[in-house]
Protein backbone atom coordinates (compact mmCIF):
# COMPACT_ATOMS: atom_id res chain seq x y z
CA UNK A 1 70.03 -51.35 141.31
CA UNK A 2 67.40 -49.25 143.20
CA UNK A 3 64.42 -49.03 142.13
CA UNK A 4 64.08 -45.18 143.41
CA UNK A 5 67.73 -44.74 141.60
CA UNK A 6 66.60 -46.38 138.07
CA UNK A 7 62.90 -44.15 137.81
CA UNK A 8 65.58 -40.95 137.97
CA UNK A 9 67.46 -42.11 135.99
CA UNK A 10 65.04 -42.68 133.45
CA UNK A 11 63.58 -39.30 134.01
CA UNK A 12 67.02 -38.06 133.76
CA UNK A 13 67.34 -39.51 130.29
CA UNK A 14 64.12 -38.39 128.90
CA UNK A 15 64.45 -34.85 130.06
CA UNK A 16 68.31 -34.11 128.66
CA UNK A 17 66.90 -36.02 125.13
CA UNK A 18 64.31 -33.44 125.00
CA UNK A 19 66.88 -30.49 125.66
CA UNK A 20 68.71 -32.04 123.16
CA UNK A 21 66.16 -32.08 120.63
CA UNK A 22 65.94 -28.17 121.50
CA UNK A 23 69.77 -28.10 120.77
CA UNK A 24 69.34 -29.48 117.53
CA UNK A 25 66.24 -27.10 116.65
CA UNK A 26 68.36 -24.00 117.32
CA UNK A 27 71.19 -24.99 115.44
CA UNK A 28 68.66 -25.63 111.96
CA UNK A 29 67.17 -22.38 112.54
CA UNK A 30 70.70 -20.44 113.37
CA UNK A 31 72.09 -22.13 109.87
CA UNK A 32 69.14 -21.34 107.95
CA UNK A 33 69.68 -17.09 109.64
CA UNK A 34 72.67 -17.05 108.65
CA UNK A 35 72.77 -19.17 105.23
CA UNK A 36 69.88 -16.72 104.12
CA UNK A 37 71.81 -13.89 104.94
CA UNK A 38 75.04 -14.45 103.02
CA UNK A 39 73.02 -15.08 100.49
CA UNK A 40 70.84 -11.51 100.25
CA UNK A 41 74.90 -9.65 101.41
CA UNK A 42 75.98 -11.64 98.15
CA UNK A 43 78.86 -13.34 100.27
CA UNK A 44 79.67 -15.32 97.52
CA UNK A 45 80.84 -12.71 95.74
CA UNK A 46 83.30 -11.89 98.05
CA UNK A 47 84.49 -15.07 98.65
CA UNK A 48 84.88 -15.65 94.82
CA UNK A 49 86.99 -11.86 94.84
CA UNK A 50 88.82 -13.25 98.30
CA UNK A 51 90.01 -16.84 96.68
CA UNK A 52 90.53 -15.79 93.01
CA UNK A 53 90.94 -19.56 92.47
CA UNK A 54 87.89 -21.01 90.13
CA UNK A 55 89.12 -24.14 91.40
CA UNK A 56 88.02 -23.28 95.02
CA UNK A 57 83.90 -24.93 95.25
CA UNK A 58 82.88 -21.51 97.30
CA UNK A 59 79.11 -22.07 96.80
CA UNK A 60 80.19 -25.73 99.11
CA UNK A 61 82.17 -23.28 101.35
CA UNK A 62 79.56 -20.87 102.18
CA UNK A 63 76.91 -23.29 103.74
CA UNK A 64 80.22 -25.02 105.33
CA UNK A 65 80.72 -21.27 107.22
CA UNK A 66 77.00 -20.89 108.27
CA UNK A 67 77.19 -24.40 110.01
CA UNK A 68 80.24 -24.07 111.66
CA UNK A 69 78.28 -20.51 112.72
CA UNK A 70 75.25 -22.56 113.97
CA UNK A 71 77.24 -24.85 115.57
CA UNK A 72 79.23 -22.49 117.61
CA UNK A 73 75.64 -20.35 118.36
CA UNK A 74 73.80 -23.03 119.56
CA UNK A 75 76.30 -24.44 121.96
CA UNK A 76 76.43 -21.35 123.62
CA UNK A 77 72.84 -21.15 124.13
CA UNK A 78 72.72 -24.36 125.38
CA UNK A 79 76.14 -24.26 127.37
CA UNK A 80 74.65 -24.78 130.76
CA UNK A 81 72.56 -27.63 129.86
CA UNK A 82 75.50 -30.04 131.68
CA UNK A 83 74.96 -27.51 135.00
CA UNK A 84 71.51 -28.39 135.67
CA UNK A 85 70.02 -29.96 138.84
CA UNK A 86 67.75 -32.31 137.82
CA UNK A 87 66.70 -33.11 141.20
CA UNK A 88 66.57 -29.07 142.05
CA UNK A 89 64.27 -28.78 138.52
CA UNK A 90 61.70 -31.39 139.30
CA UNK A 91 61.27 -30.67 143.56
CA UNK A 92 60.68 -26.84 141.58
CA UNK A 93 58.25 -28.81 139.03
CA UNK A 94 56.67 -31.04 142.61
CA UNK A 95 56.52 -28.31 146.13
CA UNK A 96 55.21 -32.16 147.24
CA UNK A 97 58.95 -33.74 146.85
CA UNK A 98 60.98 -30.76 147.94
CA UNK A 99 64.01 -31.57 149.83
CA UNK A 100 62.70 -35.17 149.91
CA UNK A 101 63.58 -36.20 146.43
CA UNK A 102 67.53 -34.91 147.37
CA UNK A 103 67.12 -36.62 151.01
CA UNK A 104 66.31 -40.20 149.12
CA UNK A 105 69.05 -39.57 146.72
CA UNK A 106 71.66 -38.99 148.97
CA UNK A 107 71.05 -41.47 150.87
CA UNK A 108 70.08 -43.98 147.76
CA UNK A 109 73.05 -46.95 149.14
CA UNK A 110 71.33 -46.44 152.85
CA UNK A 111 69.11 -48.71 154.09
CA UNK A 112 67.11 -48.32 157.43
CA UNK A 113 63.32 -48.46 158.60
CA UNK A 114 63.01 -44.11 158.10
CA UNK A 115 65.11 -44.21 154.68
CA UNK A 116 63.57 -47.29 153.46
CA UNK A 117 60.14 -45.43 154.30
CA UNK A 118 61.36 -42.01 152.97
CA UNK A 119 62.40 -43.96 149.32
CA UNK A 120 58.94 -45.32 149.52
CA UNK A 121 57.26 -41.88 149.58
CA UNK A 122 59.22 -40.68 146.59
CA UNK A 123 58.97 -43.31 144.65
CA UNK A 124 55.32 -42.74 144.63
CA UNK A 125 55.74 -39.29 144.43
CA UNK A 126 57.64 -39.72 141.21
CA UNK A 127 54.85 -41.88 139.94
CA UNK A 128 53.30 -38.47 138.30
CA UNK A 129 56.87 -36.99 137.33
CA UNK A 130 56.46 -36.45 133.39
CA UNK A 131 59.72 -34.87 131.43
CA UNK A 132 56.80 -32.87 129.28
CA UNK A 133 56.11 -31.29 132.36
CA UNK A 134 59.74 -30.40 132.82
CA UNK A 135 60.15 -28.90 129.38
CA UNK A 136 56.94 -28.14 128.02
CA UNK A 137 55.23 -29.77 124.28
CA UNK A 138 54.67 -25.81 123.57
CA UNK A 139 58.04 -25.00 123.44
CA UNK A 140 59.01 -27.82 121.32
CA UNK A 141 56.54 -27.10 119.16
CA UNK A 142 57.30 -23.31 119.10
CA UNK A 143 60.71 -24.20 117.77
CA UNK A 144 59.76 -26.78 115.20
CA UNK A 145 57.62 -24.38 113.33
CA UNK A 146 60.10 -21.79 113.36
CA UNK A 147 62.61 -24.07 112.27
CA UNK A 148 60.12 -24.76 108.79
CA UNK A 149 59.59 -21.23 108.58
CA UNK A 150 63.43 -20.57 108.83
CA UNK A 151 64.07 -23.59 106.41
CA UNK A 152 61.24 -22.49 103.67
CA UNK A 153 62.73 -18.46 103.76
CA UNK A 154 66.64 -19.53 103.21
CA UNK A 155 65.37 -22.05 100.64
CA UNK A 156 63.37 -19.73 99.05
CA UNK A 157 66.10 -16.56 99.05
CA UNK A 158 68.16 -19.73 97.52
CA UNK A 159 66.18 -20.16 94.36
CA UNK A 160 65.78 -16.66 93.61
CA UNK A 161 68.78 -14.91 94.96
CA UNK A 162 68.96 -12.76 92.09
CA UNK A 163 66.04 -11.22 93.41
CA UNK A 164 66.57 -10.99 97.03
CA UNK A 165 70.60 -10.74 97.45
CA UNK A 166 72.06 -7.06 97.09
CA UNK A 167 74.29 -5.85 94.89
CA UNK A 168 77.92 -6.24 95.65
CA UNK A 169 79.26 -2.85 95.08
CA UNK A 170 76.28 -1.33 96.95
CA UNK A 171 77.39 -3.01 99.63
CA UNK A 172 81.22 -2.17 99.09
CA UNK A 173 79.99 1.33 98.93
CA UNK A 174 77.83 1.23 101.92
CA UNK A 175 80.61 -0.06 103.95
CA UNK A 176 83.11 2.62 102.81
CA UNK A 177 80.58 5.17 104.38
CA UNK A 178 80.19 3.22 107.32
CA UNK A 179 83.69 2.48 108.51
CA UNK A 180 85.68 5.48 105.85
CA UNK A 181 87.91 2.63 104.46
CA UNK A 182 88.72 3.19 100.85
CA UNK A 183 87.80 6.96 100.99
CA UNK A 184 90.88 9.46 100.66
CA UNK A 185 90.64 13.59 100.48
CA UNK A 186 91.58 14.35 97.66
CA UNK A 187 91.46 18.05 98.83
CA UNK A 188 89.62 19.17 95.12
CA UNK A 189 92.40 17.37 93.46
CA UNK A 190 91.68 15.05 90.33
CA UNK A 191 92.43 11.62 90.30
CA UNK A 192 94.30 10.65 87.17
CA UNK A 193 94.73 7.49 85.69
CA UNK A 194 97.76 7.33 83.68
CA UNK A 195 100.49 9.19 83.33
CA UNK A 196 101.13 12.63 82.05
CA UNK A 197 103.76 13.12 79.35
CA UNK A 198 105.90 15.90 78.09
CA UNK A 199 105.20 18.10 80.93
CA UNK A 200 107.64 20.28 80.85
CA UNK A 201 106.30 21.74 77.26
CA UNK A 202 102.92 22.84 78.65
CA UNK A 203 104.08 26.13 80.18
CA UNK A 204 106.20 26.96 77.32
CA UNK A 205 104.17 26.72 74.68
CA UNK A 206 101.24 24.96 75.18
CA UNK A 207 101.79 21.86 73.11
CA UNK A 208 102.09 19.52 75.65
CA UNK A 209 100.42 15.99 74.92
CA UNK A 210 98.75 15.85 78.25
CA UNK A 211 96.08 12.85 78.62
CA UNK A 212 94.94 10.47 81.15
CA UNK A 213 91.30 8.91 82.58
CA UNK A 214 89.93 11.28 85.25
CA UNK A 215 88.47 9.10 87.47
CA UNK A 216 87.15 10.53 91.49
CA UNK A 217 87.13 14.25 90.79
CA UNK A 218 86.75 15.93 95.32
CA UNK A 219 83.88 18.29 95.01
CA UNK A 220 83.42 20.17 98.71
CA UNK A 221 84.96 17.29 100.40
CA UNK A 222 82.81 14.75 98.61
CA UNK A 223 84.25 12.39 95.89
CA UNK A 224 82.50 12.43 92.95
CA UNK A 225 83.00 8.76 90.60
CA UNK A 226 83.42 10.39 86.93
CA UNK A 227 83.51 7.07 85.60
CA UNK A 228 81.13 6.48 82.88
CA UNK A 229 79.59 2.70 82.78
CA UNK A 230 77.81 1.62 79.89
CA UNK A 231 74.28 1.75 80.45
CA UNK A 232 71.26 -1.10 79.56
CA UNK A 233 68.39 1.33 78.80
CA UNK A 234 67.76 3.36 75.71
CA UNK A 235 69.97 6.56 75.37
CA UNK A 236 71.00 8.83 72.79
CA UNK A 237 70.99 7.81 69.10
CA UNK A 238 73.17 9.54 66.44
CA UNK A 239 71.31 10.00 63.71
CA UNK A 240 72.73 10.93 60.25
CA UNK A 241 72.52 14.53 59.36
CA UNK A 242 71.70 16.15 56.02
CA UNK A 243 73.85 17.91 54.44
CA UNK A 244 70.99 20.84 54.05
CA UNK A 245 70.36 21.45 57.91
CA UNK A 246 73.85 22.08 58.39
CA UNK A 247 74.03 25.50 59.28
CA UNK A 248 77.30 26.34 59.01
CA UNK A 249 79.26 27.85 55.74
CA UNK A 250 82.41 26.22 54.26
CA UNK A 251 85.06 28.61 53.80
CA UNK A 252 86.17 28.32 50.79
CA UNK A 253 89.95 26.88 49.76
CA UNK A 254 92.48 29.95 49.13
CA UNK A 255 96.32 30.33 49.58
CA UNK A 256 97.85 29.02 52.98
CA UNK A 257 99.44 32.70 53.31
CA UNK A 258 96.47 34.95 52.85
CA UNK A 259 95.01 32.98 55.99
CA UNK A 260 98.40 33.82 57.67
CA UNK A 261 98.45 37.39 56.91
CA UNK A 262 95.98 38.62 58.49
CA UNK A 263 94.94 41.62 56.15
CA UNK A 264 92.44 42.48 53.97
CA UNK A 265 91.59 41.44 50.02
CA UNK A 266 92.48 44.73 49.00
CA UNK A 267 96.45 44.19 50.13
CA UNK A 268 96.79 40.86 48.97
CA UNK A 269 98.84 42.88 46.45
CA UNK A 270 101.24 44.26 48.61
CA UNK A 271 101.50 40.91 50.17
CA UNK A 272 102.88 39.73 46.97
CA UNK A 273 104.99 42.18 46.18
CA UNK A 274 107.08 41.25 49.68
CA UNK A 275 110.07 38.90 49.19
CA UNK A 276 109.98 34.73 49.70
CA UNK A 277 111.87 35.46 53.00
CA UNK A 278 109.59 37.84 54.41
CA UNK A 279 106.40 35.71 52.93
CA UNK A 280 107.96 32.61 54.74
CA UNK A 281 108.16 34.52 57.97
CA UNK A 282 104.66 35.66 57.50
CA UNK A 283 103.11 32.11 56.49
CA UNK A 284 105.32 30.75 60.00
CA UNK A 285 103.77 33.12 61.88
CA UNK A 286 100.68 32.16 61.07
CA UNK A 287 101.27 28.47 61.53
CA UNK A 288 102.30 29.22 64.96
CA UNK A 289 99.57 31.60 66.31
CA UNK A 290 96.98 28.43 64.83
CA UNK A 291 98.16 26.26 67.54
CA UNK A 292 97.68 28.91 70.50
C-alpha cells in the first residue's frame, strides 16, 4: 500500500476514535440528566401506579428508560460524524496542504514524475498532522469533567431521593393546572360520594336519611378539595371535662305529655281532665313537631 494512503489512514483512525470517545462522553452525561431527573419528578412512582404489578423490577426499568434516552440523544448529536471530510477538515486545520492533500488522494493509484513529486510534498506535509489538533485535548477534557460532575449529582440525588425528588401528587396537581386534565366545573355544585337514599321523603317531611362524603365543593369557578387527611403534627386534644364547668342546666325528667302540650304549669290540670283520645293526639303532636 502507499505510503501517502496508510499516514491518512492512520490519521483517519485516530481522529474518528477521538469523536468517538466524545460520543461516549455525551451519552454518560445525557443518562446521568435524565436518570437524576426521574428521580427528583418521582417517576417511579408513576411507573409503580402505571404497572400495578409488584412483580414488575421498575427501579431496573427506570435507568433502562434513561439509557435508551441517552442513547437516542447522543446519536443525534453526533449523527453527522459519518459525513465528515477528513481531507476537507485537516487542508482547514493546514492552509499549507489545501487542495494538495485532495490532489494526492485522488490520484493515490497514479504514478508519474509530477504526482510522484506532489505525494512527496504531502507526505511531508502530513509529517506535523496531529488528530489533537483536529479535535482539541480542551474539549475532551471539558466533557470528562462534566461527565464526573453529572455522575456525582445523579448519584448523589440517588442516595437521598427522599430529599431531593418531589412529591407525587404535587406534581399530579401541577400538571392538572398546566394542561386542565382532571379538572371539571362543577358550576358550584357538590361532589358527592355515595349515594343518596330515600329521596323522595325529604320534601315531604323532612326525614329523609340523606348522607354521603362531600368531596370537591366549586367555589367561584375554583374547586375546593374538602377532603380531610390525617395530619403528622400536634392538633387538638380532647380533654375530659368536669362535670362543674358545664354550664348548662339539666332539665329535669317530667311526663312525656306536659313536654307535648305546650302550656303552662298552671293548666296541667285541665290537661288531665281531657280524655285518653284527645291526650294521645296531643302527646302525637308533639312527637311530630320534635322531628321538624
Amino acid at each position: 500500500m502507499d505510503e501517502l494512503m496508510e499516514k491518512i489512514q492512520k490519521l483517519q483512525s485516530d481522529y474518528f476514535k477521538r469523536r468517538r470517545l466524545l460520543l461516549i462522553l455525551d451519552l454518560i452525561s445525557i443518562f446521568a440528566i435524565f436518570y437524576a431527573i426521574f428521580i427528583i419528578l418521582s417517576a417511579g412512582f408513576f411507573l409503580d401506579k402505571f404497572f400495578n404489578d409488584p412483580r414488575i423490577p421498575t427501579n431496573i426499568i427506570l435507568p433502562i428508560i434513561a439509557l435508551i434516552i441517552a442513547i437516542i440523544g447522543a446519536f443525534l448529536l453526533h449523527k453527522n460524524d459519518h459525513k465528515i471530510k477528513f481531507n476537507f477538515l485537516v487542508e482547514g486545520k493546514y492552509p499549507e496542504l489545501k487542495e494538495k492533500l485532495r490532489t494526492a488522494y485522488d490520484n493515490i493509484s497514479e504514478s508519474n514524475v509530477i504526482v510522484d513529486s506532489l505525494k512527496s510534498l504531502v507526505l511531508d506535509g502530513l509529517a506535523i498532522v496531529s488528530s489533537s489538533r483536529l479535535i482539541q485535548g480542551s474539549v475532551i477534557v471539558t466533557k470528562i469533567i462534566l461527565v464526573i460532575i453529572f455522575i456525582s449529582t445523579a448519584t448523589f440525588i440517588s442516595l437521598n431521593s427522599d430529599k431531593y425528588s418531589i412529591p407525587p401528587d404535587t406534581i399530579a396537581n401541577n400538571f392538572k393546572n398546566l394542561t386542565g386534565i382532571g379538572n371539571t366545573d362543577t358550576n358550584g355544585t357538590i361532589d358527592i360520594t355515595g349515594s343518596l337514599q330515600n329521596m323522595e321523603n325529604v320534601a315531604q317531611n323532612g326525614s329523609g336519611n340523606i348522607f354521603g362524603k362531600p368531596k370537591i365543593a366549586s367555589i367561584e369557578g375554583k374547586n375546593i378539595d374538602l377532603t380531610l387527611y390525617s395530619g403528622q403534627d400536634t392538633g387538638f386534644e380532647v380533654r375530659d371535662t368536669s362535670q362543674a364547668s358545664n354550664q348548662f342546666i339539666k332539665s329535669a325528667a317530667f311526663p312525656v305529655d306536659v313536654l307535648g302540650s305546650n302550656v303552662s304549669d298552671g293548666g296541667y290540670s285541665m290537661l288531665m281532665k281531657k280524655t285518653e283520645s284527645e291526650k294521645q293526639l296531643i302527646n302525637k303532636y308533639a312527637v311530630e313537631r320534635s322531628k321538624i
